[in-house]
C-alpha atoms as a PDB file:
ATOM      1  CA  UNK A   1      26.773   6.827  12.962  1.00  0.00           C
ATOM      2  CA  UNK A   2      24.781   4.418  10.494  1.00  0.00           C
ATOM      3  CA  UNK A   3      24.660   0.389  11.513  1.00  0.00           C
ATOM      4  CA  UNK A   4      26.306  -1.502   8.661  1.00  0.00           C
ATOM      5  CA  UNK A   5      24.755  -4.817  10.505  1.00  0.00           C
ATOM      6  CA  UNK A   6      22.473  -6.667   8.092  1.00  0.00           C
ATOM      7  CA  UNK A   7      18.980  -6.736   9.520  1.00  0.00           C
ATOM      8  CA  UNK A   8      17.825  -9.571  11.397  1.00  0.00           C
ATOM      9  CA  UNK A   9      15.572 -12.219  10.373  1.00  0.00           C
ATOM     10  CA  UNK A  10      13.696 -14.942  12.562  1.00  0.00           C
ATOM     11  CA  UNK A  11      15.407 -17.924  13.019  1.00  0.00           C
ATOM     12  CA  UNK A  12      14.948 -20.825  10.260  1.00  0.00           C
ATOM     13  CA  UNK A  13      13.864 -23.091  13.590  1.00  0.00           C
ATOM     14  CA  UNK A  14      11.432 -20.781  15.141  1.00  0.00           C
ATOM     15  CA  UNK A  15       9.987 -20.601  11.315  1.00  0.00           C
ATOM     16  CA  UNK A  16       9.919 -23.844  11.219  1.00  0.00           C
ATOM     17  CA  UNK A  17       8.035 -24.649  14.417  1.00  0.00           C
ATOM     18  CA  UNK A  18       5.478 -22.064  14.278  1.00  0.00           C
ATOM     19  CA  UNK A  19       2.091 -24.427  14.360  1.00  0.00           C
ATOM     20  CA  UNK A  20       0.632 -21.761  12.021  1.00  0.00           C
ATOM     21  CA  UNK A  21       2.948 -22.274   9.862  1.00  0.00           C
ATOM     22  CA  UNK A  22       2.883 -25.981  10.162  1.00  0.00           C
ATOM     23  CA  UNK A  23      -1.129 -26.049   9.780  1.00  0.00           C
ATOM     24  CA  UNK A  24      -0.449 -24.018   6.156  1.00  0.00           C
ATOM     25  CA  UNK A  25       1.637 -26.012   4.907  1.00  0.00           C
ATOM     26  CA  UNK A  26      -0.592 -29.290   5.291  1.00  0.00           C
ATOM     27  CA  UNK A  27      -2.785 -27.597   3.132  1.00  0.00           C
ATOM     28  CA  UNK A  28      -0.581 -27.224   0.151  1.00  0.00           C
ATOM     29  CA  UNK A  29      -2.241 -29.097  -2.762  1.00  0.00           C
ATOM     30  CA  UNK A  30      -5.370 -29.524  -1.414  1.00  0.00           C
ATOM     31  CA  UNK A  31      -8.653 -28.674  -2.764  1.00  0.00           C
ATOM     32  CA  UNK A  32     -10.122 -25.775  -1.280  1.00  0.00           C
ATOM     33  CA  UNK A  33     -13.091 -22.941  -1.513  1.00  0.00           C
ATOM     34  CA  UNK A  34     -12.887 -19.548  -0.549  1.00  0.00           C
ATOM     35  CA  UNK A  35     -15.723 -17.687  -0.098  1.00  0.00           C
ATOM     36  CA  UNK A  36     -15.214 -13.664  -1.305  1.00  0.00           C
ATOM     37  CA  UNK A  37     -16.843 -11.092   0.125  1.00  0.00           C
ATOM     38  CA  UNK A  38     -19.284 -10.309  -2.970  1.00  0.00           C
ATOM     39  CA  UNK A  39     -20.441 -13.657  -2.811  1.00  0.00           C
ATOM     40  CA  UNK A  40     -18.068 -15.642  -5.875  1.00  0.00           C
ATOM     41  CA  UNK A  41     -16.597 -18.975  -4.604  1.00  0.00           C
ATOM     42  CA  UNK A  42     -13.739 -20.160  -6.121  1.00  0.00           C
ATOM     43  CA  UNK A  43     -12.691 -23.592  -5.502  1.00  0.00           C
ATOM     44  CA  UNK A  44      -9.021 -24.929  -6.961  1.00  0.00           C
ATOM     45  CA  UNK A  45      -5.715 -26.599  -5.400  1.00  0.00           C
ATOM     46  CA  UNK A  46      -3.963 -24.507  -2.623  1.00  0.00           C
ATOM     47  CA  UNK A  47      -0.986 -23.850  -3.779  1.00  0.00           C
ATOM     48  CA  UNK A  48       0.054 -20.847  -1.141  1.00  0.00           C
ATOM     49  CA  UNK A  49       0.285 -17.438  -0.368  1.00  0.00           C
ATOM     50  CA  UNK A  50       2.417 -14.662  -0.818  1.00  0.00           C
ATOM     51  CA  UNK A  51       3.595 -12.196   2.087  1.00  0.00           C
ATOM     52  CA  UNK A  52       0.352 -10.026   2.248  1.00  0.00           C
ATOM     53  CA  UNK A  53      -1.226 -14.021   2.756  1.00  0.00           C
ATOM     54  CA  UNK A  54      -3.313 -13.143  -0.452  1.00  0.00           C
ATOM     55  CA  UNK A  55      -4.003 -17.145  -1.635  1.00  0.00           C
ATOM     56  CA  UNK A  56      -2.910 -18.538  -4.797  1.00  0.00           C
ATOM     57  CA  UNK A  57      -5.078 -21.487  -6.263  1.00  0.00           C
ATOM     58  CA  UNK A  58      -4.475 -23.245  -9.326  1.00  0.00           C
ATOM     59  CA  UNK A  59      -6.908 -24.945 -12.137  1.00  0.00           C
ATOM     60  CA  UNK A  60      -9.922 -23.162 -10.210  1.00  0.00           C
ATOM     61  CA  UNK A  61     -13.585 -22.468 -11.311  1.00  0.00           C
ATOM     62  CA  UNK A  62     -15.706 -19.551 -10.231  1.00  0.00           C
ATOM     63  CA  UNK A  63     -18.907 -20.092  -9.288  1.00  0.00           C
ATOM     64  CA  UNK A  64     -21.421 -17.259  -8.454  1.00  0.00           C
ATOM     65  CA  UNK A  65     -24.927 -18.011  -6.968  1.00  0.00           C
ATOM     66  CA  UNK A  66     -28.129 -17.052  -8.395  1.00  0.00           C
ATOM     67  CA  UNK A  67     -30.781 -17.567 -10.156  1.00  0.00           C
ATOM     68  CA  UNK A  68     -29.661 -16.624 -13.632  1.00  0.00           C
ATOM     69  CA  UNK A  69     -26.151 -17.702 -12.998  1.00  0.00           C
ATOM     70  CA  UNK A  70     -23.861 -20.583 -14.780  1.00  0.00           C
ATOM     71  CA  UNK A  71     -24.036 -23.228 -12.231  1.00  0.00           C
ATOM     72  CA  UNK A  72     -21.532 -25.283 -13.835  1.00  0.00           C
ATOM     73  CA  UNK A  73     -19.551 -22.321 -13.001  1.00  0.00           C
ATOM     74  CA  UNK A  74     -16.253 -21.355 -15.404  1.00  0.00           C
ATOM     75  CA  UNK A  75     -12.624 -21.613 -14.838  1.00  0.00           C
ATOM     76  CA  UNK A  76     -10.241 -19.419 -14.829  1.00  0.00           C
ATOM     77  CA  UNK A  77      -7.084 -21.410 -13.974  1.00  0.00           C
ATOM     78  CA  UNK A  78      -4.323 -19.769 -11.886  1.00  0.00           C
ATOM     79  CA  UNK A  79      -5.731 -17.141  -9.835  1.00  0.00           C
ATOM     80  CA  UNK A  80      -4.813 -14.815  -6.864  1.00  0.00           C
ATOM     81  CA  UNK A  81      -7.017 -14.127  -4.330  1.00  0.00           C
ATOM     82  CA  UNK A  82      -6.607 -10.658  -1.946  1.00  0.00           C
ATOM     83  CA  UNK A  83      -6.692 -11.208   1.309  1.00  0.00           C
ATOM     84  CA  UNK A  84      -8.847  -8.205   2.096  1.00  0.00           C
ATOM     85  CA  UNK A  85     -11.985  -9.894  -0.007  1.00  0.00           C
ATOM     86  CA  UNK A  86     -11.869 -13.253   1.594  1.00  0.00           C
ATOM     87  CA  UNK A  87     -14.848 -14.057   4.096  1.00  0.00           C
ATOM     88  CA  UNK A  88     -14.330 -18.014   4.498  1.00  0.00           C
ATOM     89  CA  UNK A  89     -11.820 -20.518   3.417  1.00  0.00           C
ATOM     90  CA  UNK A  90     -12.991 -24.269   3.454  1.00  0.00           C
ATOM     91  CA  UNK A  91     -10.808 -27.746   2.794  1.00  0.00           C
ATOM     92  CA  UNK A  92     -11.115 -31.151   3.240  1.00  0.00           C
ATOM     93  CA  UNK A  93     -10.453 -32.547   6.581  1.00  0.00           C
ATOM     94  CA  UNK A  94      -9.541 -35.877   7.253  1.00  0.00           C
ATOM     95  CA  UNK A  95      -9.808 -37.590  10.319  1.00  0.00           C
ATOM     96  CA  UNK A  96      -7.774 -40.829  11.713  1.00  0.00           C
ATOM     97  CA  UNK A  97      -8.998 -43.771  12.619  1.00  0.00           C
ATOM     98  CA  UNK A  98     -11.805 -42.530  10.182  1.00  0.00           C
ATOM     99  CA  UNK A  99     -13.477 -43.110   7.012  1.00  0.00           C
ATOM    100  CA  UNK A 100     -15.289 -39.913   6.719  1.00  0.00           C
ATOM    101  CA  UNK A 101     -14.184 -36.956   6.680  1.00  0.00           C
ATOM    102  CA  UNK A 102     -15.742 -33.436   7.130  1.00  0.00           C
ATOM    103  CA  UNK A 103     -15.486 -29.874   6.400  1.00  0.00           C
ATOM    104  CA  UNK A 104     -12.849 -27.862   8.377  1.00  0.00           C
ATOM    105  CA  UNK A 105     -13.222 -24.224   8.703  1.00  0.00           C
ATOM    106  CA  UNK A 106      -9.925 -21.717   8.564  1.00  0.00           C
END
């Protein structure tokens, strides 16, 4: 006999409270750089992931390193990054009681 029940989903609450979750979503609109695995870095404004957690950044440059490279870079606006090519993603960090701030590591 087939189950006509809907499947189930995780709670909007337990969603909600998931420090993961929380952590991500201080990070929406920030500036970031990621760090691909063929050396590019492409730094932009978080603006979040999809399900596979591929990143989405918008009004980013590309910049790749080397000695007969651009190093203003170029930018290529609204871009999609795969999950599978990303080897370090870096935003700003801000402290309290602080006026510096320093690089925080994901």
């Amino acid at each position: 006999m087939l189950d006509s029940s809907p499947p189930t989903q995780p709670s909007q609450t337990a969603a909600a409270t998931d420090p993961a979750l929380t952590q991500l979503k201080t990070l929406l609109t920030r500036v970031l750089r990621v760090t691909v695995n063929d050396g590019r870095i492409f730094i932009g404004t978080f603006a979040g992931t999809d399900q596979p957690l591929n990143i989405l950044l918008l009004n980013a440059e590309e910049y790749r390193l080397g000695v007969e490279e651009n190093p203003d870079g170029r930018y290529v606006g609204q871009i999609v990054i795969p999950w599978k090519i990303i080897v370090t993603v870096e935003g700003e960090s801000y402290r309290e009681n602080r006026q510096t701030h320093d690089q925080m590591f994901l």
